[in-house]
Every structure is written in structure tokens, then in C-alpha cells.
Protein backbone atom coordinates (compact mmCIF):
# COMPACT_ATOMS: atom_id res chain seq x y z
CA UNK A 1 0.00 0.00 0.00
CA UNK A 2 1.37 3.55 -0.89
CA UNK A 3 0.48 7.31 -1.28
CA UNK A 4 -1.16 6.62 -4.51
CA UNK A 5 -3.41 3.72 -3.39
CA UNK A 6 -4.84 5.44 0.19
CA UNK A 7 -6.50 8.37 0.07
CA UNK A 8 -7.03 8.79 3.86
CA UNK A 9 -6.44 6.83 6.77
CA UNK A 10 -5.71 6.64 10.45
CA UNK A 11 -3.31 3.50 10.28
CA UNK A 12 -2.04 4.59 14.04
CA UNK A 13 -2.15 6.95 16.04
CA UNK A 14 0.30 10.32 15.30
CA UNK A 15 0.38 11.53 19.10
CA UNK A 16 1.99 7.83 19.73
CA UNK A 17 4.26 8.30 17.06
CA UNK A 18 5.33 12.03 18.27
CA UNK A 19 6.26 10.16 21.75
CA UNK A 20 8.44 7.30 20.35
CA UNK A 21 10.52 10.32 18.03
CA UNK A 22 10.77 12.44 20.87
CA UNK A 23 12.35 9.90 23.26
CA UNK A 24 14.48 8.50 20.92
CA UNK A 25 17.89 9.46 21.52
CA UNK A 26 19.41 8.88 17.94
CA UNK A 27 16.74 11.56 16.48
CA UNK A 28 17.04 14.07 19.21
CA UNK A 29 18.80 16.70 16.54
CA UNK A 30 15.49 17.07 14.42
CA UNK A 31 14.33 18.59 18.07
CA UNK A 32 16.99 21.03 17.99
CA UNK A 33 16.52 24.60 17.52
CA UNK A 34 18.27 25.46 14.23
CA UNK A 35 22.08 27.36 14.23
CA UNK A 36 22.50 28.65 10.93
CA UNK A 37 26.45 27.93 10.57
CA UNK A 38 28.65 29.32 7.16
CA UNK A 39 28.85 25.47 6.01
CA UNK A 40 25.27 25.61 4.78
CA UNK A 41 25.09 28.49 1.53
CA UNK A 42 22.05 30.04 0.81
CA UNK A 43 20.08 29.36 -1.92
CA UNK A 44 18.32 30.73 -4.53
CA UNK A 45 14.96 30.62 -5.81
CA UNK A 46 16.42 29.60 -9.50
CA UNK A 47 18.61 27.15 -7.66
CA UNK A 48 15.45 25.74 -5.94
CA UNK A 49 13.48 25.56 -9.50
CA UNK A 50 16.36 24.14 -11.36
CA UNK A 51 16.59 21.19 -8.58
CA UNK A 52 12.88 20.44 -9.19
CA UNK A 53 13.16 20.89 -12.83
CA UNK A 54 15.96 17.88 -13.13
CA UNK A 55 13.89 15.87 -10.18
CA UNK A 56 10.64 15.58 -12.36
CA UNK A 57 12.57 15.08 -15.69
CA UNK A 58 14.48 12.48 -13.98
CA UNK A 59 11.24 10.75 -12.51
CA UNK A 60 8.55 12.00 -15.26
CA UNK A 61 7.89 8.58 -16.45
CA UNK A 62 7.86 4.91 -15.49
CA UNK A 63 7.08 3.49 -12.04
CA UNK A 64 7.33 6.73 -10.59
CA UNK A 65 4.98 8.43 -12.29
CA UNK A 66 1.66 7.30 -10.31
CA UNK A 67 -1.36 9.10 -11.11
CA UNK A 68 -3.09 10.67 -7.11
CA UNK A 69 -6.11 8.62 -8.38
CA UNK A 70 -7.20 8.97 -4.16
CA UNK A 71 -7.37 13.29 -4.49
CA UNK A 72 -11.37 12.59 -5.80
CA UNK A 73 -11.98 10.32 -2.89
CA UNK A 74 -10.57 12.64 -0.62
CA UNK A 75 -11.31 16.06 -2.36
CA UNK A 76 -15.41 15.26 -3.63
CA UNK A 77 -16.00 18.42 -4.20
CA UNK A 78 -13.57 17.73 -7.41
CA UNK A 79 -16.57 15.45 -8.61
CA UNK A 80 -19.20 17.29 -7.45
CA UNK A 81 -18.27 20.84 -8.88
CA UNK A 82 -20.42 21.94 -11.95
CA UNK A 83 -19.95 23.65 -15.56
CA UNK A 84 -16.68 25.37 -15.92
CA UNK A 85 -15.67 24.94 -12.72
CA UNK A 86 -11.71 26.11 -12.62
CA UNK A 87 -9.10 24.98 -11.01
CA UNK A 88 -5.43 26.46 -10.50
CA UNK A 89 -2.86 23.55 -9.59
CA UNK A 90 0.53 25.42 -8.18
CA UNK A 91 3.23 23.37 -8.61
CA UNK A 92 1.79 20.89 -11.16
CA UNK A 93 5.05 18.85 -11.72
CA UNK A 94 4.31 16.10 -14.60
CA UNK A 95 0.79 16.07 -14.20
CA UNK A 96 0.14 13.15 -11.30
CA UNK A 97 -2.63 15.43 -9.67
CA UNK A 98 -3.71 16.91 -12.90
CA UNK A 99 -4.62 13.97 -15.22
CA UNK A 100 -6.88 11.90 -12.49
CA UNK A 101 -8.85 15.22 -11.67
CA UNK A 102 -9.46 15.82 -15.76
CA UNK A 103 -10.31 12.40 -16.57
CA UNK A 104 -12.61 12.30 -12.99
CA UNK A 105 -14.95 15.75 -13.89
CA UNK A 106 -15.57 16.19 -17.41
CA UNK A 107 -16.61 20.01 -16.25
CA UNK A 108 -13.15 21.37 -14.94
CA UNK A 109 -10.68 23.06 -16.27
CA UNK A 110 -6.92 22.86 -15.35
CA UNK A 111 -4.70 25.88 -15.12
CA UNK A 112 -1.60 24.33 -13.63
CA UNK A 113 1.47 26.47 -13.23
CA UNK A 114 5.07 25.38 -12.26
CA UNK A 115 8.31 26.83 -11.71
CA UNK A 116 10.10 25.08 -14.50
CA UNK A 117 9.36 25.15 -18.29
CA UNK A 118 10.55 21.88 -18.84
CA UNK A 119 8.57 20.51 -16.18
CA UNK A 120 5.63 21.56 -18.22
CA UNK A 121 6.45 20.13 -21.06
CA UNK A 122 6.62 16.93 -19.99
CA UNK A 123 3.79 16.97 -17.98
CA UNK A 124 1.49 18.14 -21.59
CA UNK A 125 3.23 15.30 -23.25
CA UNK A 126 2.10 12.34 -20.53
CA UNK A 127 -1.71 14.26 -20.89
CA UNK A 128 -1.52 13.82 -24.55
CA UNK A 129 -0.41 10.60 -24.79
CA UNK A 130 -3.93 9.57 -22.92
CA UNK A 131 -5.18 10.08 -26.43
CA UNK A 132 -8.46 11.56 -25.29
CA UNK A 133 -8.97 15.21 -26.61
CA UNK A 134 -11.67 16.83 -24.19
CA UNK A 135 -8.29 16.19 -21.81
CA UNK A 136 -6.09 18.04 -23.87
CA UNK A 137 -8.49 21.09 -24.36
CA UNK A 138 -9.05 20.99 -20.67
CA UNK A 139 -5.50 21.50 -19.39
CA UNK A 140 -3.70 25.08 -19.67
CA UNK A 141 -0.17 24.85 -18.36
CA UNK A 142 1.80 28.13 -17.56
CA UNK A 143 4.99 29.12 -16.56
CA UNK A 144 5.07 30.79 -12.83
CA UNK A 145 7.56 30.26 -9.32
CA UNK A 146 4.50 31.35 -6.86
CA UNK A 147 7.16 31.53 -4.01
CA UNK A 148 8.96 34.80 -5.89
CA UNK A 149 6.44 36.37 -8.19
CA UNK A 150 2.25 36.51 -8.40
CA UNK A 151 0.36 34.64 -10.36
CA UNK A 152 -0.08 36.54 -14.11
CA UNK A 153 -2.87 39.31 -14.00
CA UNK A 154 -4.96 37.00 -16.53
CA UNK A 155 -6.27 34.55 -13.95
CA UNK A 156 -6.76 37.15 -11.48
CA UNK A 157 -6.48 40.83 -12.63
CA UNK A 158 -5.89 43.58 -9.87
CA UNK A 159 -9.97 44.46 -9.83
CA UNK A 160 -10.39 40.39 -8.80
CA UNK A 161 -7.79 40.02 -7.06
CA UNK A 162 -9.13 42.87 -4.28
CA UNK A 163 -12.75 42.03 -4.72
CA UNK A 164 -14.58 39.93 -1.77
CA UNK A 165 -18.64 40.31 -3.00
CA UNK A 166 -18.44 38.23 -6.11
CA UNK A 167 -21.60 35.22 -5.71
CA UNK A 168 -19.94 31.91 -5.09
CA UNK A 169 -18.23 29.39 -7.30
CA UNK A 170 -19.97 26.26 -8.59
CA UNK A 171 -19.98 23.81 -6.05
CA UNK A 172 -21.05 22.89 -2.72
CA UNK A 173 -19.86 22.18 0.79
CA UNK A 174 -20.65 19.75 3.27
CA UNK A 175 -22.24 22.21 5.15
CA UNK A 176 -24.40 23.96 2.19
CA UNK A 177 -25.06 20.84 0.62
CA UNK A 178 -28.05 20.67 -1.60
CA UNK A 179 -27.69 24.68 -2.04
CA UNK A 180 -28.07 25.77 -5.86
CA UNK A 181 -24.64 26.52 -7.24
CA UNK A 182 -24.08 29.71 -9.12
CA UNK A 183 -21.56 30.53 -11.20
CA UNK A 184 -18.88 33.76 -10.42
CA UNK A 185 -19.06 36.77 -13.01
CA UNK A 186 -15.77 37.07 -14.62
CA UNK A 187 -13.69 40.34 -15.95
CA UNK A 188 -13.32 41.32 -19.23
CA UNK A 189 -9.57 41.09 -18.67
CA UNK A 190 -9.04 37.84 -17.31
CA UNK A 191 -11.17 34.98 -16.17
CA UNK A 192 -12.20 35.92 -12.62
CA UNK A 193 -10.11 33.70 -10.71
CA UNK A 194 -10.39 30.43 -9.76
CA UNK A 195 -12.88 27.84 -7.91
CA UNK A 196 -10.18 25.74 -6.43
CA UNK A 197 -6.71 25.91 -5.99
CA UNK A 198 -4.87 22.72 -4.89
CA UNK A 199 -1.46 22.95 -3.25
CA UNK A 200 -0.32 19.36 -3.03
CA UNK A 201 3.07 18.77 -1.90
CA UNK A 202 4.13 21.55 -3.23
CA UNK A 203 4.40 24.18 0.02
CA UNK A 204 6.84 21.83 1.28
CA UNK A 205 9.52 22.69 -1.45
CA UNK A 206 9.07 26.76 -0.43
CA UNK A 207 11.55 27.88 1.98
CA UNK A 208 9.46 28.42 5.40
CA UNK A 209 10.22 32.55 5.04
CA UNK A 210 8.25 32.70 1.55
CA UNK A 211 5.22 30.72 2.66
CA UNK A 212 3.23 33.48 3.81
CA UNK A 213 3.79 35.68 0.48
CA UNK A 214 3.06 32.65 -1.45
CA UNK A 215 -0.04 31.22 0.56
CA UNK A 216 -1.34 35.06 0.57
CA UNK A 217 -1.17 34.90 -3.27
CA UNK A 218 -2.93 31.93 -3.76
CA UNK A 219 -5.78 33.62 -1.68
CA UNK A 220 -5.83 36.17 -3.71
CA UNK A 221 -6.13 33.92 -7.11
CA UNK A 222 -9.25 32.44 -5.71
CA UNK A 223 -12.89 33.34 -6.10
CA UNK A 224 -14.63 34.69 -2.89
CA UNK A 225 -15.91 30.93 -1.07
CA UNK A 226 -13.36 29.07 -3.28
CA UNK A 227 -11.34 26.26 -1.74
CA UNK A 228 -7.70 25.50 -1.48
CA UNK A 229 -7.46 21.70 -1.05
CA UNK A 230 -3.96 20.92 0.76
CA UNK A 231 -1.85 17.94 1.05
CA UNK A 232 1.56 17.85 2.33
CA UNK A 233 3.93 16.02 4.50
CA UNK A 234 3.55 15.61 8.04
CA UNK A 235 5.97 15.91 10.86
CA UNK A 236 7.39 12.92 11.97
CA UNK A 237 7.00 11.32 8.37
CA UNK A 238 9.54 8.60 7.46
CA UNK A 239 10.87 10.71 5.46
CA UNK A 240 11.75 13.46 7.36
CA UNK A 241 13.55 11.05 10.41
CA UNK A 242 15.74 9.62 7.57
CA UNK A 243 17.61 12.82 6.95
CA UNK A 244 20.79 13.30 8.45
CA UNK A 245 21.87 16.28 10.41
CA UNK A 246 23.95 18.16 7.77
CA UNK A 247 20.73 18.15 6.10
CA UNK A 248 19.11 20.55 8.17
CA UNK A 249 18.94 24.06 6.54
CA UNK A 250 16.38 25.21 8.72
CA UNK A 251 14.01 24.05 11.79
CA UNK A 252 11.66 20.78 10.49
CA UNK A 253 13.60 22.07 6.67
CA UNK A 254 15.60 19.45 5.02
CA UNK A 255 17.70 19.51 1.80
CA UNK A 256 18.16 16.46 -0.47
CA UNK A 257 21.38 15.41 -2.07
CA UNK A 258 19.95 16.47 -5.67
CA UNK A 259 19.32 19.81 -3.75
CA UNK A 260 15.49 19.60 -3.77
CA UNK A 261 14.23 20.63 -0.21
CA UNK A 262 11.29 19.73 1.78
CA UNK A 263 9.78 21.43 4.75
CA UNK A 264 7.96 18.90 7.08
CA UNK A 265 4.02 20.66 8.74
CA UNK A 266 2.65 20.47 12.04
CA UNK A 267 -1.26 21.24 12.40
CA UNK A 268 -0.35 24.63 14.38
CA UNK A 269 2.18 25.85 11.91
CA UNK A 270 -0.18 25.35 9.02
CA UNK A 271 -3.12 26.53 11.33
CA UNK A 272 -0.92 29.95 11.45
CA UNK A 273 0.03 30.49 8.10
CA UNK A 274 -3.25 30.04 6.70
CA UNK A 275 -5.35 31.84 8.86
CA UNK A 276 -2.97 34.99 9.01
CA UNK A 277 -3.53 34.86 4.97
CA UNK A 278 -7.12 35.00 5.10
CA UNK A 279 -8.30 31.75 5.20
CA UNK A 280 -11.08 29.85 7.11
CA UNK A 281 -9.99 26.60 8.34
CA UNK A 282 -12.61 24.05 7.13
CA UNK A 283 -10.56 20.82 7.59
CA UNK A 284 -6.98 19.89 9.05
CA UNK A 285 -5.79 16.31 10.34
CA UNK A 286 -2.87 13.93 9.93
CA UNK A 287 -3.46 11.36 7.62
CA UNK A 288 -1.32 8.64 8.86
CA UNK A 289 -0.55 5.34 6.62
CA UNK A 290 1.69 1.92 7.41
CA UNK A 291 3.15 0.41 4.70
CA UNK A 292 5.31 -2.51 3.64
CA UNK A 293 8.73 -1.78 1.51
CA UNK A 294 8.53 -5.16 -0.54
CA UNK A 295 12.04 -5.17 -1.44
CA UNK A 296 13.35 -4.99 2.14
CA UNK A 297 9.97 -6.12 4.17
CA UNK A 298 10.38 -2.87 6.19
CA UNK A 299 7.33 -1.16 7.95
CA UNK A 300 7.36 2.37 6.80
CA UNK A 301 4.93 4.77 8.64
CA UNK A 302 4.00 7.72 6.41
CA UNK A 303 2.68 11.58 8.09
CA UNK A 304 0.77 13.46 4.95
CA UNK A 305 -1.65 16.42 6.32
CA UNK A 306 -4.87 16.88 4.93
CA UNK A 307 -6.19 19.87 4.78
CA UNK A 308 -9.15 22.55 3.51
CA UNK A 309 -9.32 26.44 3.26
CA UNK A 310 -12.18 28.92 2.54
CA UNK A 311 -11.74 32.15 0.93
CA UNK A 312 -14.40 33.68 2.68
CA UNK A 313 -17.32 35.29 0.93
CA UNK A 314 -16.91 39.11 2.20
């Protein structure tokens, strides 16, 4: 079982896991406050996108290309969400979240924006080769590093962008379920923003100092009572108590050797970040998920956090 085959689950029980890190003494550093020291250079935000621009062309096809088939289970409104519903994917790598949300709603549209050309490219080439058109025409990759610069005025223009009494997008929540969906008047001079905007691991690869900026922006992009739907990893994921010490370029931030980094959520920190942007909290939990490494028969327990935000009406 992996991240591609469970959508949710509460395998055990994070709080136990917290106390077994905690008291362990070989993984007492990731504990540690963090001492910047001169043996760790900055980096810049090219440097960041040119690490994730060889990572996906490295790992755009084959057995690690896995399409996030569970996003629909966990993210209905995906399937619910009417006629030309739009969604903005930041950080749309080579199209795993993209292609199983286009071929679930036959209504949405995908503007999906990365921070590497190249990237892109690859990730319209895997949607083509489905060989089914109405997938194609649906999909509307563009270039843009949401962690340095805003999204481009076309999805959102400056009148949009500041405007909180526009009707509501297509869809409906859990909690105004069965209400009649409207759709959002749109600007002559772009489209009016967006109905959702998914952020899935993707926050993780911004340094910790940009997040506000960048979650701020995607609040912005959104219609007034759009969603963001997050995913991202957890703290105390596998992943995160496999990196070494020298790896540390920041408190719960890691850096991979092929220089990609990855910054590792509690519920408070995201909590924090989102509600100082503007956002109303509708969901946030650890999804927690054992699983069995065939090769080596090793129990791996995975930390993801689910999460969904509200731009709020006025």
C-alpha cells in the first residue's frame, strides 16, 4: 500500500508516534533549535526551480509516475463541482494530480502552473499521450515560481484580485449541501479567478520565510468561497527522520542530495500560516498510513496532512 493507493487513513495513532521520536535518543537533533552555521550556503529561488526541474525530468515517467487517483476520494467536491468549474494547480510537476482530476470531472478546467518550463512540457506530453482530446483542451499549463512572483494578472487581474462580494463558485460544501450553485461573473480582462486551488506537496519545497507571500497569493487567485485543497507532508514522516543532520537548513527544513528541499508541517504551523492569509480553516488532520517496503519487508509509517481552506465570501 502507498500514497497513490490510500487516500485517507488513520493507520495509528500520530500523538503515539510524536512520543516514540521524541524519546528516541538517535533523532534528538530534528528537536533542535536550528544554528545557521557558514557550512550551509544560501540558496536561490532559481537554484530551488532548477533542482525540481531535473527531479521531475528524472522521474517523469515509469514506475514513478503514479497518477493521485485517491485526491477525488478525498477532495469530492472535485466530482461534485459543476460547468466550468476552474481549477489552479501550483506546482503541477508532470501532471500526477492533474490527469486523475481531468479524466474524474468532465466540467473542470486545469490551469496548472510550475516553476520550471521543462517541467511543463513533460507533464502536456504524458496528458496527450492519454489520447483523449476533451483532456487536452481541458489542461492550460503556464509558466510561474508562486514563491517569488504573483500569479499573471490574466487569472486574477488587480480588480479580482481585491474584490470579496463576487456570488460563489460552482460547487457545494458539506455544510451547504443541496444549495443551488451559481456561477462567479468574470472580468473582461481575465477569467475571474479560480474555484479551487490545490497545493499538493508543493508548500513543502518553499523555503518556510516565503510561505506566507506565497499562501497570501494563492488567496488572492481564488474566487470569494473558493477552496484550497492541501496535502503535504507531516511531521514525523519517514521521510523526514531519515535525513541526516547536515541536512538541516532550517528548523523541520531538510535539503536532499539532488538539492530539492522539503519542509515537514505540524497542524499549528499550518493553522498559522493560513489563517494569518485570510483563510477559514474548514478541515486539518494527519493522515497517517503503514506500509510494507517489498524489497526490504520494512514497515514504513508515512505523516501526509490533509487539509481545507475557505476564501471567505466578504
Amino acid at each position: 500500500m502507498g500514497e497513490d493507493a490510500e487516500y485517507f487513513s488513520k493507520d495509528f495513532d500520530w500523538e503515539e508516534l510524536r512520543i516514540r521520536v521524541e524519546n528516541d535518543p538517535l533523532l534528538q537533533y530534528h528537536l533542535l533549535p536550528f544554528q545557521p552555521c557558514d557550512s550551509i550556503p544560501s540558496v536561490s529561488a532559481e537554484a530551488d526551480s532548477d533542482a525540481w526541474s531535473r527531479f521531475h525530468l528524472r522521474h517523469s515517467s515509469g514506475k514513478f509516475f503514479k497518477e493521485r487517483r485517491y485526491l477525488l476520494k478525498e477532495f469530492p467536491e472535485l466530482v461534485s463541482c459543476k460547468k466550468n468549474c476552474k481549477v489552479l494547480e501550483v506546482g503541477c510537476g508532470n501532471g500526477s494530480t492533474a490527469l486523475p482530476i481531468l479524466r474524474g470531472n468532465e466540467n473542470i478546467v486545469i490551469y496548472a502552473c510550475d516553476c520550471s518550463t521543462e517541467t511543463l512540457e513533460r507533464a502536456k506530453e504524458i496528458i496527450n499521450d492519454v489520447g483523449i482530446a476533451s483532456l487536452k483542451d481541458r489542461f492550460c499549463p503556464f509558466y510561474c515560481d508562486f514563491s517569488t512572483s504573483k500569479f499573471p494578472t490574466w487569472l486574477a487581474c488587480n480588480s479580482c484580485r481585491g474584490n470579496t462580494s463576487l456570488q460563489q463558485p460552482s460547487f457545494t460544501t458539506p455544510e451547504k449541501e443541496g444549495s443551488q450553485a451559481t456561477e462567479s461573473e468574470e472580468s473582461e480582462c481575465c477569467i475571474g479567478g479560480v474555484d479551487f486551488l490545490t497545493l499538493i506537496f508543493t508548500l513543502s519545497a518553499v523555503p518556510l520565510q516565503r510561505m506566507p507571500a506565497s499562501i497570501r497569493e494563492c488567496y488572492m487567485a481564488l474566487k470569494p468561497g473558493g477552496l484550497l485543497l492541501f496535502r503535504d507532508y507531516g511531521l514525523y514522516d519517514m521521510t523526514m527522520l531519515r535525513f541526516g543532520q547536515d541536512q538541516r537548513v532550517g528548523f523541520r527544513e531538510y535539503v536532499r542530495l539532488d538539492g530539492t528541499r522539503s519542509y515537514f508541517f505540524c497542524l499549528n504551523t499550518l493553522r498559522d500560516l493560513f489563517v494569518t492569509a485570510g483563510f477559514v480553516e474548514l478541515e486539518l488532520e494527519y493522515c497517517c498510513v503503514k506500509s510494507l517496503n517489498r524489497r526490504n519487508g520494512k514497515r514504513m509509517e508515512r505523516v501526509w496532512v490533509h487539509g481545507k481552506f475557505q476564501k471567505p465570501v466578504s
